[in-house]
Protein backbone atom coordinates (compact mmCIF):
# COMPACT_ATOMS: atom_id res chain seq x y z
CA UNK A 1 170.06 180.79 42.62
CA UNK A 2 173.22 178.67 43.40
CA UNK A 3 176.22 180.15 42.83
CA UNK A 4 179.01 178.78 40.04
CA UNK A 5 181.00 176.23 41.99
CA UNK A 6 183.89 176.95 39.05
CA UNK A 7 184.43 180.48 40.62
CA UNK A 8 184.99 179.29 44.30
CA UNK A 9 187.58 177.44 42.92
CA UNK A 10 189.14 180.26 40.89
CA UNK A 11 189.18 182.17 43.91
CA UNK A 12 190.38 179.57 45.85
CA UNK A 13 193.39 179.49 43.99
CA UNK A 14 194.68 182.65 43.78
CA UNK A 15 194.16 182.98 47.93
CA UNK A 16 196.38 179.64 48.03
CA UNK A 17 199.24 182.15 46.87
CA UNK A 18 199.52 183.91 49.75
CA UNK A 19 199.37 182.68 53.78
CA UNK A 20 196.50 183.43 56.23
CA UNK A 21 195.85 183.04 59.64
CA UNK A 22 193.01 180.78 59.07
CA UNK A 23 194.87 178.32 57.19
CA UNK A 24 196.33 177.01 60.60
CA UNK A 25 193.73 178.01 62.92
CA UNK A 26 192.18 175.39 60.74
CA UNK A 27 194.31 172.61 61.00
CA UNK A 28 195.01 173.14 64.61
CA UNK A 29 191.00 173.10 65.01
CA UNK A 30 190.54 169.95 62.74
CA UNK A 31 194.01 168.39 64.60
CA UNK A 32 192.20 168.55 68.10
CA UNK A 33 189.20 167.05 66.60
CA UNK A 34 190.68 163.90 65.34
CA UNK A 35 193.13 163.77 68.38
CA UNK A 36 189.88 163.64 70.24
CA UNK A 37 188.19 160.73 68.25
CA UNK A 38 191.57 159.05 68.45
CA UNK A 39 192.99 159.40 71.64
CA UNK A 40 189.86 158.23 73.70
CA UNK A 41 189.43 154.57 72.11
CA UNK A 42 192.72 153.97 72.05
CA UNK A 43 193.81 155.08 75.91
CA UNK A 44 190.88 153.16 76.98
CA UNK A 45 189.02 155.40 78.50
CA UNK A 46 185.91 153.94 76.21
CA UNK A 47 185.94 151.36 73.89
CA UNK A 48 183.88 148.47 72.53
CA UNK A 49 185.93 145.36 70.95
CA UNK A 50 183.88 143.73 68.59
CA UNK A 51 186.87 141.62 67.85
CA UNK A 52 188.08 140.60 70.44
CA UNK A 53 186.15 141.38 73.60
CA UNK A 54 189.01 143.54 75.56
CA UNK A 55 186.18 146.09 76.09
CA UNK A 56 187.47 149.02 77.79
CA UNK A 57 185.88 151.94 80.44
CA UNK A 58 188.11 154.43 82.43
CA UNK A 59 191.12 152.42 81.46
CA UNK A 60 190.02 149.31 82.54
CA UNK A 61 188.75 146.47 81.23
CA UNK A 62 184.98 146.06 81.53
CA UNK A 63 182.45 143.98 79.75
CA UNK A 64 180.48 144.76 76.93
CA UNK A 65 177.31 146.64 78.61
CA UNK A 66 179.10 148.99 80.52
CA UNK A 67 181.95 149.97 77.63
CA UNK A 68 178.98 150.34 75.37
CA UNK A 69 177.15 153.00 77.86
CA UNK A 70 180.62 154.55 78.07
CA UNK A 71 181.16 154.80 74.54
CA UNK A 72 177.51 156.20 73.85
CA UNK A 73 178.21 158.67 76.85
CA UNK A 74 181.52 159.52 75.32
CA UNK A 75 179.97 160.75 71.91
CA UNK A 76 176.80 162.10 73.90
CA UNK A 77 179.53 164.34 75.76
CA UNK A 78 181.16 165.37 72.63
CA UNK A 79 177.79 166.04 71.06
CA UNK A 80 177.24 168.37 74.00
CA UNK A 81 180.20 170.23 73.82
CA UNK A 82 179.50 171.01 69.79
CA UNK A 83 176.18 172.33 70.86
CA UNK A 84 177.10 174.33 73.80
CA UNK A 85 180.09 175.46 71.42
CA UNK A 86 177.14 176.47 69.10
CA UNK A 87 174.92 178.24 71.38
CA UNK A 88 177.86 180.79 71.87
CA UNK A 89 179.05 181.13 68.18
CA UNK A 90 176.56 179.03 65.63
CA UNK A 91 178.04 176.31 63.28
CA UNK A 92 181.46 177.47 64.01
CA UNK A 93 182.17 173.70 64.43
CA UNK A 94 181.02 172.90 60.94
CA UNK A 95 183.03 175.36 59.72
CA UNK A 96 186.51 174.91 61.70
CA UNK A 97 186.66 171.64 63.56
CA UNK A 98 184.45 168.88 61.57
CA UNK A 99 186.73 166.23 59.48
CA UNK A 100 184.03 166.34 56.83
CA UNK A 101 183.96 169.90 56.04
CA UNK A 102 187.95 169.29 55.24
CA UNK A 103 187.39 166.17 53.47
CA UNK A 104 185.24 168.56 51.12
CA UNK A 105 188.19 170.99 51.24
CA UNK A 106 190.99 168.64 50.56
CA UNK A 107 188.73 167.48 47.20
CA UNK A 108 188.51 171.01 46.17
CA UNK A 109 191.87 171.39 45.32
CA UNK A 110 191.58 168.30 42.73
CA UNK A 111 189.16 170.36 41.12
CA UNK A 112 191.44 173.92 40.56
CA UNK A 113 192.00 175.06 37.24
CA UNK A 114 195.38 174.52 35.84
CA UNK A 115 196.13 172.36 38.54
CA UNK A 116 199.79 171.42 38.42
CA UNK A 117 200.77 167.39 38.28
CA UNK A 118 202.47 167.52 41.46
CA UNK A 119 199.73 169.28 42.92
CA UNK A 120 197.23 166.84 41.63
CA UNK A 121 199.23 163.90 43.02
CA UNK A 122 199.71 165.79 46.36
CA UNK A 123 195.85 166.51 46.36
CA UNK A 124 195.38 163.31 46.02
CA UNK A 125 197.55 161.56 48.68
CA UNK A 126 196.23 164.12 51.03
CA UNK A 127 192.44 163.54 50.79
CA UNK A 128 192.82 159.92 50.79
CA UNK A 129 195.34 160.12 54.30
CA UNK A 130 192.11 162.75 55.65
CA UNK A 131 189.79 160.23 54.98
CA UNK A 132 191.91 157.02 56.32
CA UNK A 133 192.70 158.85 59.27
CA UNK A 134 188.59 159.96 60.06
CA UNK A 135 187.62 156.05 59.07
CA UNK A 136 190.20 154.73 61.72
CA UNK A 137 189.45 157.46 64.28
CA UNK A 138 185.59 156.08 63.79
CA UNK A 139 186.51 152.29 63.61
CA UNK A 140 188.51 152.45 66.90
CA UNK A 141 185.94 153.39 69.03
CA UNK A 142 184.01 149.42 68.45
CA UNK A 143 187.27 146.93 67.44
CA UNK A 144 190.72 146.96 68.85
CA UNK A 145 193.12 148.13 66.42
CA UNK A 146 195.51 144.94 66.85
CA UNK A 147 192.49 143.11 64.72
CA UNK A 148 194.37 144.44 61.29
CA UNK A 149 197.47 142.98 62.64
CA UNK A 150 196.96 139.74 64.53
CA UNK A 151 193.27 139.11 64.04
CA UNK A 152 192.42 136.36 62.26
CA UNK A 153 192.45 135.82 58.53
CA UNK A 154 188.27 135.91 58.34
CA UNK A 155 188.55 139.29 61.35
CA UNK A 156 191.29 140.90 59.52
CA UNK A 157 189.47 140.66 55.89
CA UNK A 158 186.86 142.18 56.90
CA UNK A 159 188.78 144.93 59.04
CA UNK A 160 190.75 146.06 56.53
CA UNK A 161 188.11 145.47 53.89
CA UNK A 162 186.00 147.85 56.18
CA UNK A 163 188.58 150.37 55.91
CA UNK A 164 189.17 150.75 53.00
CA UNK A 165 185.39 150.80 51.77
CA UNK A 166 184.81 153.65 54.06
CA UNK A 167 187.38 155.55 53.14
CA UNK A 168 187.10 155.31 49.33
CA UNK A 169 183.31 156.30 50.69
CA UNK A 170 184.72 159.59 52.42
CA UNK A 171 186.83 160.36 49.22
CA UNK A 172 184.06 160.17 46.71
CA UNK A 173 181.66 161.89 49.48
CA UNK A 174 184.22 165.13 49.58
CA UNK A 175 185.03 164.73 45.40
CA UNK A 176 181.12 164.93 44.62
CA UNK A 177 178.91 165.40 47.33
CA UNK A 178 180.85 168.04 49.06
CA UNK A 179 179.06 171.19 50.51
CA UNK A 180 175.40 170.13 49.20
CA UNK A 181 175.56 167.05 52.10
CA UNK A 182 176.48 170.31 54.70
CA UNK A 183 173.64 172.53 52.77
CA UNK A 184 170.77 169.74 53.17
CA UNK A 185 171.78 166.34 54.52
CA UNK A 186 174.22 166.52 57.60
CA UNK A 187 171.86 165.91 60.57
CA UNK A 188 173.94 167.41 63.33
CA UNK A 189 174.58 170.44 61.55
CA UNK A 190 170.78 171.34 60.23
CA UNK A 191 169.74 170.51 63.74
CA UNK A 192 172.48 173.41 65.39
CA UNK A 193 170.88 175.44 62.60
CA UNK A 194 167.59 175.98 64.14
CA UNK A 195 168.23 175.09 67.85
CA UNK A 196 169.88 178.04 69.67
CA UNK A 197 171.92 179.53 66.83
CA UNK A 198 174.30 182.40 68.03
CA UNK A 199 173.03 186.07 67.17
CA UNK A 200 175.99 187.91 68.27
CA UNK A 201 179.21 186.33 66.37
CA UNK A 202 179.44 185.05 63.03
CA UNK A 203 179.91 187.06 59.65
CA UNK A 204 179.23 190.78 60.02
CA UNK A 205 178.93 193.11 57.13
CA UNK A 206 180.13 196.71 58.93
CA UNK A 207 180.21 199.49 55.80
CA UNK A 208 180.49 202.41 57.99
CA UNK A 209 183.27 203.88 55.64
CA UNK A 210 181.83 202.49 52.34
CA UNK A 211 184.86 200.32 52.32
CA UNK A 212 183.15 197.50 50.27
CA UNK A 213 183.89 197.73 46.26
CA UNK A 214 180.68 195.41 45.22
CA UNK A 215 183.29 192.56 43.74
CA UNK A 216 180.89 189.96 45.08
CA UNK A 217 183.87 187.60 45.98
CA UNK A 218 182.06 186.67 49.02
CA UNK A 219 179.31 185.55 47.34
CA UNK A 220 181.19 183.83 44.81
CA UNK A 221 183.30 182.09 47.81
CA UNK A 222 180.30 180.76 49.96
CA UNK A 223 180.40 176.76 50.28
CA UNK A 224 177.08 177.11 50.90
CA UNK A 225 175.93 179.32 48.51
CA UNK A 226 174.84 182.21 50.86
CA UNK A 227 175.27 186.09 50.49
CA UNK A 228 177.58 186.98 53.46
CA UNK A 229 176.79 190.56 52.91
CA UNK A 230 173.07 189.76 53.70
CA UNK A 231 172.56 187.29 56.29
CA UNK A 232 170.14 188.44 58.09
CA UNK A 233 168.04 187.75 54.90
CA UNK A 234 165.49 184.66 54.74
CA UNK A 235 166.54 181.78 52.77
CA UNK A 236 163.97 180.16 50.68
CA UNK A 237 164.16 176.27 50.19
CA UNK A 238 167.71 174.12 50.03
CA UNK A 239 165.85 170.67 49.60
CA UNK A 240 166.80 167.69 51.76
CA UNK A 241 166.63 168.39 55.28
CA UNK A 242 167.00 171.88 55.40
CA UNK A 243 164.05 174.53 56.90
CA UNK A 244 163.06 177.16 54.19
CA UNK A 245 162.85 180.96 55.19
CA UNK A 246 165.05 181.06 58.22
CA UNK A 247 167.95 183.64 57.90
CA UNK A 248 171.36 182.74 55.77
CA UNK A 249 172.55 183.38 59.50
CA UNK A 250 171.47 180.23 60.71
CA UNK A 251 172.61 178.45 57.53
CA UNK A 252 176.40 180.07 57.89
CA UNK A 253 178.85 177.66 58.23
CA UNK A 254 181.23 180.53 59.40
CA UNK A 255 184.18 178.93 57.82
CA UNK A 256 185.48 182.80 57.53
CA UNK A 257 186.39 181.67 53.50
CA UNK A 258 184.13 185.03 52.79
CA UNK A 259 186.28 187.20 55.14
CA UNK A 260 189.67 185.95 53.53
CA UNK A 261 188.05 187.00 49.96
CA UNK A 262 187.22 190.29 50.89
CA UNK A 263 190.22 190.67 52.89
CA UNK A 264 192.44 189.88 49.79
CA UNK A 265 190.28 192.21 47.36
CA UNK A 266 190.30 194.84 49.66
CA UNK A 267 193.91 194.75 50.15
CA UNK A 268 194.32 194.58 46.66
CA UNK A 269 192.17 197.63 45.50
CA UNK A 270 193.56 199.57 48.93
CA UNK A 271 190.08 200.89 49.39
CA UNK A 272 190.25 201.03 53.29
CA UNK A 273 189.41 198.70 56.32
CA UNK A 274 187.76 195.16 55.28
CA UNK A 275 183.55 195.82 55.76
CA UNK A 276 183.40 191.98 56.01
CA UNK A 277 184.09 190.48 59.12
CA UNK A 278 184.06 186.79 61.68
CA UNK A 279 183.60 187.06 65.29
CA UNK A 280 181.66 189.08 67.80
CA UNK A 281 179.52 191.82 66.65
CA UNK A 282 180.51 195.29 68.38
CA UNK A 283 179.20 198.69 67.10
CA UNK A 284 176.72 199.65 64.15
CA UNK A 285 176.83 197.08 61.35
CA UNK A 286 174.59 196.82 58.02
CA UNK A 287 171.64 194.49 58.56
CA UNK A 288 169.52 193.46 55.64
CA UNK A 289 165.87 192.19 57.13
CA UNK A 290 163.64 189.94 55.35
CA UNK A 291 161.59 192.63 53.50
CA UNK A 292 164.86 194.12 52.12
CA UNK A 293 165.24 196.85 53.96
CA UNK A 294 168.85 198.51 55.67
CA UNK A 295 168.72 199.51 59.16
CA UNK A 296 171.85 199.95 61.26
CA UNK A 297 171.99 198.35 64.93
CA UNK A 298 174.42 199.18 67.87
């Protein structure tokens, strides 16, 4: 049963209080991303002009054939370096470094209880600047960015109208859509899901000291509506795209919002070491299997 989006957000909240480490791992991992999809159209190392024609390939210009190979080969080679990223440690992309998943997170905040003015307004300006910068990051890689400048009245019309369509599109897609489009629609990320998924990092659920006090935060937390505690555990159907029965494991965006919750109820009860953990497994943990049962693994 999906859980109650309303108590994400309540939790949400109250962790927004205090600072955490993966706050700015995340934005340095979601900086480097866009820097990425920025920085190679606009050096010219690939880039198809649609405008213009000043098609570009290793910084030189080229005609349109071979700019469009090195533009395909460009996003092939970034497409290989998420997968070999998620042979070693799953979705840990989709979780850290893809602009959507913080275009989802940036429209959470618009949806907090007793969300402050300022804080709405701030919410606001922030998701839309996400979004514009991910639409012009995209856009750069097939039209040279003078178009919205200098282009002509017919180019530039349709440039900027382009724009700004897509990125009231990647608004509304992170105010509504949100983590269902990650749960059953994204492509890319359903396909790392069942193609080499990593089996030793990710969430871990180590109760060796009976540490864990049953709040369920980290279910409650979940984007994706999974039981961190459990993951070894077979999902049944998400509709769209998704693959029923494989294990929450594969499904695990490993976002690490689960860890933070149980790392700030923990801490707040004082009831030992935190049980739930992201990153490489090492020693006995809890393991759920798809009957039910516990076993404990080295």
């Amino acid at each position: 049963m999906a859980s109650d989006p309303r108590r994400r957000l309540k939790i949400l909240r109250a962790l927004r209080r205090t600072d955490h480490r993966y706050v700015w791992l995340r934005a340095t991992a979601q900086t480097v991303s866009l820097a990425i999809l920025l920085v190679v159209p606009l050096s010219g190392f690939a880039r198809v002009d649609l405008w213009g024609g000043e098609h570009r390939l290793f910084f030189q210009p080229v005609s349109f054939r071979p700019a469009l190979a090195g533009v395909l080969a460009a996003i092939s080679a970034l497409y290989v370096v998420t997968f070999l990223s998620n042979v070693v440690a799953g979705r840990l992309f989709c979780g850290w470094g893809c602009p959507v998943g913080q275009l989802n997170r940036m429209a959470e905040i618009l949806d907090t209880p007793r969300l402050e003015r300022r804080s709405w307004i701030t919410g606001h300006l922030r998701g839309a600047s996400i979004g514009l910068l991910f639409v012009v990051s995209m856009m750069l890689w097939w039209v040279d960015p003078r178009v919205f400048v200098a282009g002509s009245l017919e180019a530039a019309s349709i440039a900027w109208g382009l724009l700004l369509l897509l990125t009231g599109w990647s608004f509304a897609h992170g105010r509504w859509w949100r983590w269902r489009f990650c749960m059953s629609a994204c492509p890319i990320g359903l396909y790392y899901s069942f193609v080499s998924p990593a089996s030793w990092f990710g969430v871990n659920f180590r109760n060796q000291q009976q540490s864990c006090i049953e709040c369920n935060a980290c279910d409650n937390i979940c984007p994706v509506d999974l039981k961190p505690r459990e993951l070894s555990r077979a999902v049944p159907a998400r509709g769209g795209l998704s693959i029923a029965d494989a294990p929450g494991r594969n499904h695990c965006l490993e976002c690490g919002d689960c860890v933070r919750a149980c790392e700030w109820m923990v801490g707040l009860k004082g009831e030992g070491p935190v049980p739930l953990l992201l990153g490489y497994y090492s020693g006995p943990q809890r393991i759920v299997d798809q009957i039910g049962l516990e076993r404990r693994v080295t």
